[in-house]
Protein backbone atom coordinates (compact mmCIF):
# COMPACT_ATOMS: atom_id res chain seq x y z
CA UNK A 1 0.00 0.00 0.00
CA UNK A 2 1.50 2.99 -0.86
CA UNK A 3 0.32 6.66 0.09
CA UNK A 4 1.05 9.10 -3.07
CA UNK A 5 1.19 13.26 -1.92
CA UNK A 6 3.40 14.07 -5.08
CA UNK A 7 5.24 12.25 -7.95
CA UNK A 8 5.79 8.64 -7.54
CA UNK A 9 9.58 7.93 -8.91
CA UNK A 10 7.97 4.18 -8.82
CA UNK A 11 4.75 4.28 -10.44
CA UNK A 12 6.44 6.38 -13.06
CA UNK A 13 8.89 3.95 -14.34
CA UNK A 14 6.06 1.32 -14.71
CA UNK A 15 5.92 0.22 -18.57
CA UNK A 16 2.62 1.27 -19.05
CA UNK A 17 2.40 4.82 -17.14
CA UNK A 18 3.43 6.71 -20.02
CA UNK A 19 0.15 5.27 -22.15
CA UNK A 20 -2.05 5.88 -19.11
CA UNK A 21 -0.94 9.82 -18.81
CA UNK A 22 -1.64 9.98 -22.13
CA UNK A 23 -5.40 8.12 -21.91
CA UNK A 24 -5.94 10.30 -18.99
CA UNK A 25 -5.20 13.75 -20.90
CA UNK A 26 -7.20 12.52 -23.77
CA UNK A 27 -10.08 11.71 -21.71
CA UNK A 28 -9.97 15.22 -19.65
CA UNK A 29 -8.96 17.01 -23.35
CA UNK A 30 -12.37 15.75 -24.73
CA UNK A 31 -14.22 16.33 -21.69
CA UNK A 32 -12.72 20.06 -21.65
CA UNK A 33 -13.83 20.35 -25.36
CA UNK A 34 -17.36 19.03 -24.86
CA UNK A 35 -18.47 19.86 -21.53
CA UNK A 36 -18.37 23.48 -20.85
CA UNK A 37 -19.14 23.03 -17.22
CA UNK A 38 -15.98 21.37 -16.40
CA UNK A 39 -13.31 24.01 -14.18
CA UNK A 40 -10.30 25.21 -15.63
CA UNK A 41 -8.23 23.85 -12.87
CA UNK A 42 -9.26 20.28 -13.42
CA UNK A 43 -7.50 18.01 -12.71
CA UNK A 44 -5.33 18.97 -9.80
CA UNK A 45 -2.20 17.01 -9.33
CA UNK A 46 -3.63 15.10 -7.26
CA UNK A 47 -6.78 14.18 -9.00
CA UNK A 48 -4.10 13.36 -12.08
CA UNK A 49 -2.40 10.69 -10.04
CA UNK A 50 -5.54 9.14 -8.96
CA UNK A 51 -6.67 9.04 -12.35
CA UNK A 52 -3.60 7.82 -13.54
CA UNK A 53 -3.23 4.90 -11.17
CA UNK A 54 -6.97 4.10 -12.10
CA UNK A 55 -5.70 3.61 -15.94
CA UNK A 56 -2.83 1.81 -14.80
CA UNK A 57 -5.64 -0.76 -13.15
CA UNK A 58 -4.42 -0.03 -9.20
CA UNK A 59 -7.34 0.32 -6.78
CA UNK A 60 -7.09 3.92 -5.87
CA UNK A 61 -8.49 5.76 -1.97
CA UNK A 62 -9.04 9.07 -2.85
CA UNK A 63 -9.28 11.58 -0.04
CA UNK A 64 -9.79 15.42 -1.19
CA UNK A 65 -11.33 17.58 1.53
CA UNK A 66 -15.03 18.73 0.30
CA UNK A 67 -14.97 20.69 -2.72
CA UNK A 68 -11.33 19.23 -3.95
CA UNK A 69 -13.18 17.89 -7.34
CA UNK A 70 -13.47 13.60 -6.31
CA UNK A 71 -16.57 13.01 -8.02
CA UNK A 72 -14.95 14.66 -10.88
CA UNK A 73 -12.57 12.01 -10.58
CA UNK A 74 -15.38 9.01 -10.30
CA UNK A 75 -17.39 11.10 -13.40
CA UNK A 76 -14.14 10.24 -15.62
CA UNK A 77 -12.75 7.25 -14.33
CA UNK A 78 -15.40 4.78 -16.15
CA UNK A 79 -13.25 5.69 -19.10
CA UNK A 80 -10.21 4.64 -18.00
CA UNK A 81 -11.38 1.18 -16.70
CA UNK A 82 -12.62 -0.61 -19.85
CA UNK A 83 -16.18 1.42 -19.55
CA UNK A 84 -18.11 -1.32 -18.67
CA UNK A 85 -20.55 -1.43 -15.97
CA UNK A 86 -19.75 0.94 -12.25
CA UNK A 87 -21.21 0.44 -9.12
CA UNK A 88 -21.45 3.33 -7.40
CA UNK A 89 -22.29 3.36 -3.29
CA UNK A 90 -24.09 6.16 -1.73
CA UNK A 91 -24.91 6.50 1.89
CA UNK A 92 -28.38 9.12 1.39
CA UNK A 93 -31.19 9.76 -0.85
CA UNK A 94 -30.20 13.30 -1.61
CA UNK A 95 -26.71 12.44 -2.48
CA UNK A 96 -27.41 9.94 -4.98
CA UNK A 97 -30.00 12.38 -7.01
CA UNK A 98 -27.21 14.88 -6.47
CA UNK A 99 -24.92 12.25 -7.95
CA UNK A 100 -27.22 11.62 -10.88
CA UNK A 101 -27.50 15.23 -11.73
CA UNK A 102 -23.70 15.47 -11.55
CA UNK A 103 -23.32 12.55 -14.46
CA UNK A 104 -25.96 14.53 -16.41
CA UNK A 105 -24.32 17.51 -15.76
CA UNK A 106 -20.42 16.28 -17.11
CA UNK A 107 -22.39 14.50 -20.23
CA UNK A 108 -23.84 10.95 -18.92
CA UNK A 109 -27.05 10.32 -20.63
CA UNK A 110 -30.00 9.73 -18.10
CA UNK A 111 -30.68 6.49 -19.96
CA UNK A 112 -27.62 4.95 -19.14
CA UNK A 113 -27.69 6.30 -15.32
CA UNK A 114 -29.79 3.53 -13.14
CA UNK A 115 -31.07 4.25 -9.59
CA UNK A 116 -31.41 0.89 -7.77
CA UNK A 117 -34.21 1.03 -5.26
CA UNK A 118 -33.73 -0.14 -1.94
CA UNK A 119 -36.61 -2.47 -2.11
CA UNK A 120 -35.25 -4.09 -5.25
CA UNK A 121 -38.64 -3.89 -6.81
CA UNK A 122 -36.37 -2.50 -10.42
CA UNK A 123 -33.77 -5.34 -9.99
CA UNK A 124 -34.55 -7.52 -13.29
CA UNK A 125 -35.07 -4.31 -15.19
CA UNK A 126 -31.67 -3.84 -14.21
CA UNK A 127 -30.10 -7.38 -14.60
CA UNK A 128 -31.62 -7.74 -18.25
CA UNK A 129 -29.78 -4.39 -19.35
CA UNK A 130 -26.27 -5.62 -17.93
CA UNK A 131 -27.07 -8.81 -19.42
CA UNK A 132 -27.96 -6.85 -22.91
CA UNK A 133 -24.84 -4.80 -22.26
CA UNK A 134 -22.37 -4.62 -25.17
CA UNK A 135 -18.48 -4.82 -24.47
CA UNK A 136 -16.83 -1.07 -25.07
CA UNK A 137 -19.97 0.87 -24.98
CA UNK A 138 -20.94 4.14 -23.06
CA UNK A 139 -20.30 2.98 -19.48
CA UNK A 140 -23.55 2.26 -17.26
CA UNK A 141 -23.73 4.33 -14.00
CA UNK A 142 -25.82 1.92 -11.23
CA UNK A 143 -26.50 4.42 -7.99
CA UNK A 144 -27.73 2.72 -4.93
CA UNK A 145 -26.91 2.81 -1.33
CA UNK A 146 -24.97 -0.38 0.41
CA UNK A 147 -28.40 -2.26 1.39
CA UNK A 148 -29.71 -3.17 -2.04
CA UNK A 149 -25.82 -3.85 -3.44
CA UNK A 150 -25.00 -6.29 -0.60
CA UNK A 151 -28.47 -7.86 -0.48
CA UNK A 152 -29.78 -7.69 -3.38
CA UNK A 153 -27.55 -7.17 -6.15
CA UNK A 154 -24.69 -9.28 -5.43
CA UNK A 155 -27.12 -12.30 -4.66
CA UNK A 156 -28.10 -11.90 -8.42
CA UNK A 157 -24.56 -11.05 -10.20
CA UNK A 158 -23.43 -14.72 -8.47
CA UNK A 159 -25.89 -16.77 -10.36
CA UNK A 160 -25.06 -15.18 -13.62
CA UNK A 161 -22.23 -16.17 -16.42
CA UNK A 162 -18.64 -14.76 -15.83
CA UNK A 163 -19.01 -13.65 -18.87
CA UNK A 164 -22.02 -10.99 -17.66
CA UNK A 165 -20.09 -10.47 -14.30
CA UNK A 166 -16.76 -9.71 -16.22
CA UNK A 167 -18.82 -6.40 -17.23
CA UNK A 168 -18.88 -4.78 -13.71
CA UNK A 169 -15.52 -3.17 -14.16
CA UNK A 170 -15.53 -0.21 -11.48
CA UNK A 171 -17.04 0.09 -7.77
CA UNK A 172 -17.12 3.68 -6.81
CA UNK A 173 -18.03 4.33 -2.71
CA UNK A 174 -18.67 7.54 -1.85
CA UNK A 175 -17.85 8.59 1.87
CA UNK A 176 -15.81 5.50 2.51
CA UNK A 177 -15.20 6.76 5.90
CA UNK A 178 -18.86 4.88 6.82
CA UNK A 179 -17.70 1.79 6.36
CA UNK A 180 -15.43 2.20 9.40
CA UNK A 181 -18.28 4.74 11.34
CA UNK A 182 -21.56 2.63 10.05
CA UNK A 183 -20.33 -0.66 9.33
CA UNK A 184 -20.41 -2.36 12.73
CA UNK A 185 -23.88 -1.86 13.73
CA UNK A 186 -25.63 1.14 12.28
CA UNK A 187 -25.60 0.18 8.96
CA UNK A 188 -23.93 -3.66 8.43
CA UNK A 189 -24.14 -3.56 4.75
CA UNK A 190 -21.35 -0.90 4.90
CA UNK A 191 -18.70 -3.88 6.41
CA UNK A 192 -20.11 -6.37 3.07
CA UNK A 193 -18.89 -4.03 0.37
CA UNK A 194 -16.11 -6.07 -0.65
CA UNK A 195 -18.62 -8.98 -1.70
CA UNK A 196 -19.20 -6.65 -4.36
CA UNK A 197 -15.79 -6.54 -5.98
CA UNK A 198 -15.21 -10.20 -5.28
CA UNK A 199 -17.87 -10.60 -8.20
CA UNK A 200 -15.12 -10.36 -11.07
CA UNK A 201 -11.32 -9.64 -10.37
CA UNK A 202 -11.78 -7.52 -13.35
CA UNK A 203 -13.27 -5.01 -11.25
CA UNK A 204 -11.26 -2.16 -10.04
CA UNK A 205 -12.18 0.29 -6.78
CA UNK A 206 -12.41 3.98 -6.00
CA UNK A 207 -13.01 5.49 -2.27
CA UNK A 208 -13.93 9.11 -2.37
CA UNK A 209 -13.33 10.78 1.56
CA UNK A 210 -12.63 14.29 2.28
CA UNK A 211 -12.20 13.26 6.22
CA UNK A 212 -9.96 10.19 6.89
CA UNK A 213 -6.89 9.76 8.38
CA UNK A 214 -4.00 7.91 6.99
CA UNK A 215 -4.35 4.87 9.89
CA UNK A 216 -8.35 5.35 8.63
CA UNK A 217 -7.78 4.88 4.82
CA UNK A 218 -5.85 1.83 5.32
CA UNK A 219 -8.02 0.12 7.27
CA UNK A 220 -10.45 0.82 4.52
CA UNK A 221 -8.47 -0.55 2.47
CA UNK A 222 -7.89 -3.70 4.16
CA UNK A 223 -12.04 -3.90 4.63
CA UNK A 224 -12.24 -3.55 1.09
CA UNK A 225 -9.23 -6.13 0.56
CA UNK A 226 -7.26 -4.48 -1.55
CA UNK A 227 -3.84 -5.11 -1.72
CA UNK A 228 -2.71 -3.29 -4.36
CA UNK A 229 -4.11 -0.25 -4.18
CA UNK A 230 -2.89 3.37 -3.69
CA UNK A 231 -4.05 6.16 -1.65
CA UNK A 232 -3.92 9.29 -3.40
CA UNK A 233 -4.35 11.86 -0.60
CA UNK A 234 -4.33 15.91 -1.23
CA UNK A 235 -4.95 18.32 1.83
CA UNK A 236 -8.02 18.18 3.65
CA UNK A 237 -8.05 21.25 5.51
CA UNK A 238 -10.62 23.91 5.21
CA UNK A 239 -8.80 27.66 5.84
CA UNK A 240 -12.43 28.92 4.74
CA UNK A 241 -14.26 27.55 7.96
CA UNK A 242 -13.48 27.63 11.02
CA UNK A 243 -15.63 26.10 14.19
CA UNK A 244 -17.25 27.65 17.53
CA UNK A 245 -18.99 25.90 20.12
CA UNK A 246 -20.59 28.40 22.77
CA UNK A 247 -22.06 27.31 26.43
CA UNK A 248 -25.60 28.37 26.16
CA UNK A 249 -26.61 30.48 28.75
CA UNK A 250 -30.24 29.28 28.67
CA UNK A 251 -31.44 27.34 32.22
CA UNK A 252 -32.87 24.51 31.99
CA UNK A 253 -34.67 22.85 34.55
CA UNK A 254 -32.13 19.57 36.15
CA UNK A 255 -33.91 16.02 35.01
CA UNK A 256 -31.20 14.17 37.38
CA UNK A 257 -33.53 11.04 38.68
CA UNK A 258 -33.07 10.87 42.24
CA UNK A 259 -32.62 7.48 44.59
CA UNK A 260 -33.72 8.12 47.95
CA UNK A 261 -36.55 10.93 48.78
CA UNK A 262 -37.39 12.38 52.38
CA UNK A 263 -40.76 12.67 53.56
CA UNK A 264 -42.04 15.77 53.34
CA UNK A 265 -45.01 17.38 54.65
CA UNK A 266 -48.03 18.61 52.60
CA UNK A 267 -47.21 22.07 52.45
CA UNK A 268 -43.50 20.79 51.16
CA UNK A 269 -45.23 18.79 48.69
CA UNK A 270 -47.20 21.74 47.35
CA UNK A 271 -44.64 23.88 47.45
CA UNK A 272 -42.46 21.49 45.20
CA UNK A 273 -45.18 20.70 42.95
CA UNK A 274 -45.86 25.11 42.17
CA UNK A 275 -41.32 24.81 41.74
CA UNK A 276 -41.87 22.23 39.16
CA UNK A 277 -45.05 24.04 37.41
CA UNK A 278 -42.67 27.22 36.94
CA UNK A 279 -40.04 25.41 35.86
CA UNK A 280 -41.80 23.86 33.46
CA UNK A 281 -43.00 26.70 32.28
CA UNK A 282 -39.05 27.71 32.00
CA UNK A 283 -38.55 25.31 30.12
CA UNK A 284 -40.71 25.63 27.47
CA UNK A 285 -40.41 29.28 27.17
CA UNK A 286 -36.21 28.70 27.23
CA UNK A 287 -36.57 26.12 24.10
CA UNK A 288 -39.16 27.32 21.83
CA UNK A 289 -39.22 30.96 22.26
CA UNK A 290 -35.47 32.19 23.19
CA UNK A 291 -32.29 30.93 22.09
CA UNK A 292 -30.23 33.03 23.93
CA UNK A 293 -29.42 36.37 23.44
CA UNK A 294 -25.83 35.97 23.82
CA UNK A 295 -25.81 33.71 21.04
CA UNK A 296 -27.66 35.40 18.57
CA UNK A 297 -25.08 38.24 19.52
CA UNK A 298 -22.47 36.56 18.99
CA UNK A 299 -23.70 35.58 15.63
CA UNK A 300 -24.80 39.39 14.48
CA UNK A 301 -21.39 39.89 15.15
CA UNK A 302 -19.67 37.21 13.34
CA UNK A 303 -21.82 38.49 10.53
CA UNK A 304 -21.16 42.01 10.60
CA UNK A 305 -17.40 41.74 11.11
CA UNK A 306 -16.83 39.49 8.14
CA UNK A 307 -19.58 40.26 5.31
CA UNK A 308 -18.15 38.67 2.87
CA UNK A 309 -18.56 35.35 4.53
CA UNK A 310 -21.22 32.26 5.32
CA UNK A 311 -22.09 31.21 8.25
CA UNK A 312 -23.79 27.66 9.26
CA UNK A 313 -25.73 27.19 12.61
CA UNK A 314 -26.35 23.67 13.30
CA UNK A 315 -29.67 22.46 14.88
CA UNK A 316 -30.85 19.56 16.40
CA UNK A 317 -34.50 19.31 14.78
CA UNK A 318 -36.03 21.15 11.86
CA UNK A 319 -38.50 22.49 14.40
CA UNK A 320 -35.89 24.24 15.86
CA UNK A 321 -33.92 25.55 12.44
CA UNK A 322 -37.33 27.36 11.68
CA UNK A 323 -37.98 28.72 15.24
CA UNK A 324 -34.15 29.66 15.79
CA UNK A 325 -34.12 31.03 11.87
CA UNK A 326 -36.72 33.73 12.85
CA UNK A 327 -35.70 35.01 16.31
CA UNK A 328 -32.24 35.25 14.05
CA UNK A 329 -33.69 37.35 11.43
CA UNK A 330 -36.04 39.35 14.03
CA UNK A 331 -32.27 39.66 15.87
CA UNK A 332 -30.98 41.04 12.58
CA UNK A 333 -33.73 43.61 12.00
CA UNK A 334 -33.46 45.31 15.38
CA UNK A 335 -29.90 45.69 15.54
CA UNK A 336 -29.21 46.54 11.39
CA UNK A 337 -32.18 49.11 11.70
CA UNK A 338 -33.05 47.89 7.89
CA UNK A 339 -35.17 45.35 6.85
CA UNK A 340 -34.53 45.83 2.91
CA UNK A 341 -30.57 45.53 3.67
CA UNK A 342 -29.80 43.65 6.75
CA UNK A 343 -28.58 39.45 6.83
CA UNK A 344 -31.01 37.22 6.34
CA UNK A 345 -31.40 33.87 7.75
CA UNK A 346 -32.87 30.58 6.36
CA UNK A 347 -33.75 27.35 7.75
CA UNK A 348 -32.32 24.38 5.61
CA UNK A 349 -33.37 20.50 6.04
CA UNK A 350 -34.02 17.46 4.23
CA UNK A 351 -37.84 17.89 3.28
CA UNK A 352 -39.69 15.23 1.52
CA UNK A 353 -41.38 16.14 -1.59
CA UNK A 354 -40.02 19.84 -1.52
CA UNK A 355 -36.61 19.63 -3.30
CA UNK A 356 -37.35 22.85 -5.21
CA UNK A 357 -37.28 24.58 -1.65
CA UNK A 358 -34.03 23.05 -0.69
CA UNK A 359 -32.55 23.84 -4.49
CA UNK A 360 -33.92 27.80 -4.33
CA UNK A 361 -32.73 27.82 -0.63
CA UNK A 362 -28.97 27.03 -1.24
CA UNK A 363 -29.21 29.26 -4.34
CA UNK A 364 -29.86 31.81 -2.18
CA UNK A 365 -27.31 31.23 -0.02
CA UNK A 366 -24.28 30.51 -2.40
CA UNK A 367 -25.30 34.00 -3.97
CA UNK A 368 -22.70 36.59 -3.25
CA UNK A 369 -25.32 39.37 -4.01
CA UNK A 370 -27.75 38.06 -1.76
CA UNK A 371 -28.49 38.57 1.87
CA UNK A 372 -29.22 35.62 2.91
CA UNK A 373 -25.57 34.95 5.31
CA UNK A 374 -26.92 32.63 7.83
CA UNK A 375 -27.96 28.98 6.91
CA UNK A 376 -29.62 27.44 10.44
CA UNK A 377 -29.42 23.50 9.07
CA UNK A 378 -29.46 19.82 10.57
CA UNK A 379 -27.12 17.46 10.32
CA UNK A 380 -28.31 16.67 6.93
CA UNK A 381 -26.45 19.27 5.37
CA UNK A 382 -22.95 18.10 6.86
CA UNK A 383 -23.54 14.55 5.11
CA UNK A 384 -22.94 16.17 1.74
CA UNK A 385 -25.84 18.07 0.59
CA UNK A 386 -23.78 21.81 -0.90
C-alpha cells in the first residue's frame, strides 16, 4: 500500500504509465472540449495521479477535503477502466439524485444512469440491461446505497455467467469513511462491500473521503481487501471555515432522577409541585421561544465583522432551524435598523417532496449578491448536501 502526496519515482517507471498519462489527458482534453461546465483547474495534481493509477488498473483511496473535485474524478474514471458497468455506493437519498445530476451535468445520458431502489422492486429491469450490455460501450452508471448492493444485487450477479459479471468493471463508494463509522452496527451492509468486488477480479475500486486519516484509509483498504491499491491523498483542511462551540446560557430545569426521597409534609409537597409548574414553564419558554441572546449576539457579530462570509448554525430538529431562523432574522432587523438591507437567515433541512425549496434555498445562499448569510441546518447538510 502505498500513500502518493506528489510524484511517484515508482509508479512512473512502470511500462505502461506513459500510455495511461496519455489516456488520462485525452479523456480530460475531450471532456474540456465538450463539456463546458468542467473548471479550468481540473484536474489537480492530485486528481491526475488518482486518475492515472486508475488507468494503470491499481485500486485507488481518494481523499480530497469537500470541494477538492473527487466526483470529478469518479465522473471520468469509467473511461479509464474498460467502460463497462460501475457500481457506485451512496450513503443518502439526496446524495445519490445529487450524484445523478452530476453525471448529467459532465455529459452521462439519463438512460444509461440507473437508480437501484432499496426495495429491489427495479432489480430484473436492471439485470436484463447488464445482461444486454455490449463490451466497449458508453459505461452504465448503477447508484444505490450499500443495502440493495449487498443484499440484493450481489445475490443476483453470483448466479449469472462470468461472462455478464466480467462487465462490472468499477465500484465507486462515496464517503468510505462509513464503512469504518456505520459498518459495525448502524448500517452492516457498509462492512459487506467487498462482496461486491469479489464478483469479477476484473473489477477495479475507487473510495472518495474528504475526512480520513491515513491509519483510517488503510483500514479501509484492508475492509475492502485491496492489496494493491494506492491512496492518493491531497490536503483536507478547510482555511475557509473555522468552528465555535458556545455554552448556552439558557437554564434549563435539572432532570437528574433521584434514589432516595425524604418525607415531606403537605405544604413541602405543594410547594415542590408550584417549583416544578414554573419550571416547566421555563422550560418551554427557554426552548421554543429564546435561544439566547448571547448567542444570537455573537452571531450578528460574526456576521457584521466578516460580510463577505457564510455562516452555518447547526440544529438539532427542523422544528428548531425554523424557530431559531426567525428570532435570528427578528435579531438582525433590530440591531441593522433595515429590513430591505440587513442578513437574512434561512432554515435548511431534508424535506420530503419539496426539493425545489431546498434547491432555491442554497441558491440563495451561495449567492454573493444576496443577503441571505446565515444557513440554520441539521445534520443533513454536513452529510454532503452543498
Amino acid at each position: 500500500m502505498a500513500c502518493i502526496t506528489s510524484s511517484d519515482p515508482v509508479v512512473e517507471t512502470h511500462g505502461g504509465y506513459p500510455d495511461a498519462v496519455e489516456r488520462v489527458n485525452e479523456v480530460v482534453a475531450f471532456y474540456r472540449e465538450h463539456v463546458p461546465s468542467l473548471p479550468a483547474s481540473f484536474p489537480s495534481a492530485t486528481q491526475h495521479q488518482a486518475l492515472v493509477r486508475l488507468a494503470l488498473g491499481m485500486d485507488v483511496s481518494l481523499s480530497l477535503k469537500t470541494g477538492g473535485g473527487k466526483t470529478l474524478d469518479a465522473v471520468l474514471a469509467p473511461w479509464l477502466v474498460g467502460q463497462g458497468v460501475v457500481s457506485f455506493v451512496v450513503p443518502l437519498d439526496v446524495l445519490l439524485q445529487q450524484h445523478v445530476e452530476t453525471f448529467v451535468k459532465f455529459g452521462y445520458k439519463r438512460e444509461r444512469i440507473f437508480v437501484l431502489h432499496t426495495n429491489g422492486d427495479n432489480l430484473p429491469a436492471l439485470l436484463e440491461l447488464i445482461a444486454d450490455e455490449s463490451i466497449g460501450g458508453p459505461p452504465l452508471i448503477i447508484l444505490a446505497h450499500p443495502e440493495p448492493f449487498v443484499e440484493r444485487f450481489v445475490p443476483a450477479m453470483a448466479t449469472c455467467s462470468a461472462t455478464v459479471r466480467s462487465k462490472l468493471t468499477l465500484l465507486v463508494i462515496d464517503e468510505a469513511q462509513l464503512i469504518l463509522d456505520w459498518g459495525d452496527d448502524f448500517r452492516p451492509s457498509y462492512s459487506r462491500l467487498k462482496e461486491l468486488r469479489e464478483l469479477t477480479p476484473k473489477m477495479r475500486v475507487l473510495t472518495l473521503s474528504g475526512s480520513t486519516n491515513r491509519a483510517e484509509r488503510e483500514a479501509v483498504c484492508v475492509n475492502l481487501d485491496m492489496p494493491s491499491n494506492v491512496v492518493v491523498s491531497g490536503c483536507l483542511g478547510r482555511r475557509d471555515l473555522s468552528l465555535n462551540v458556545m455554552e448556552s446560557t439558557t437554564q434549563l430545569p435539572s432532570r437528574t432522577p433521584f434514589l432516595f426521597e425524604e418525607s415531606k409534609t403537605g405544604e413541602e409537597e405543594k410547594e415542590e409541585e408550584e417549583e416544578e409548574e414554573e419550571e416547566e414553564e421555563e422550560y418551554e419558554t427557554s426552548t421554543s421561544n429564546s435561544f439566547g441572546a448571547r448567542f444570537k449576539e455573537s452571531i450578528y457579530r460574526a456576521v457584521k465583522l466578516s460580510p463577505d462570509k457564510l455562516f452555518l448554525v447547526y440544529c438539532e430538529t427542523q422544528d428548531i432551524c425554523d424557530s431559531f431562523s426567525l428570532e435570528l432574522n427578528n435579531f438582525f432587523y433590530q440591531y441593522f435598523g433595515d429590513t430591505t438591507t440587513s442578513p437574512v437567515s434561512l432554515p435548511f433541512y431534508r424535506l420530503d417532496g419539496c426539493p425545489r425549496w431546498m434547491e432555491a434555498t442554497l441558491k440563495c445562499f451561495a449567492d454573493p449578491t444576496h443577503r441571505c448569510r446565515v444557513l440554520c441546518c441539521t445534520v443533513a447538510l454536513g452529510m454532503g448536501v452543498h
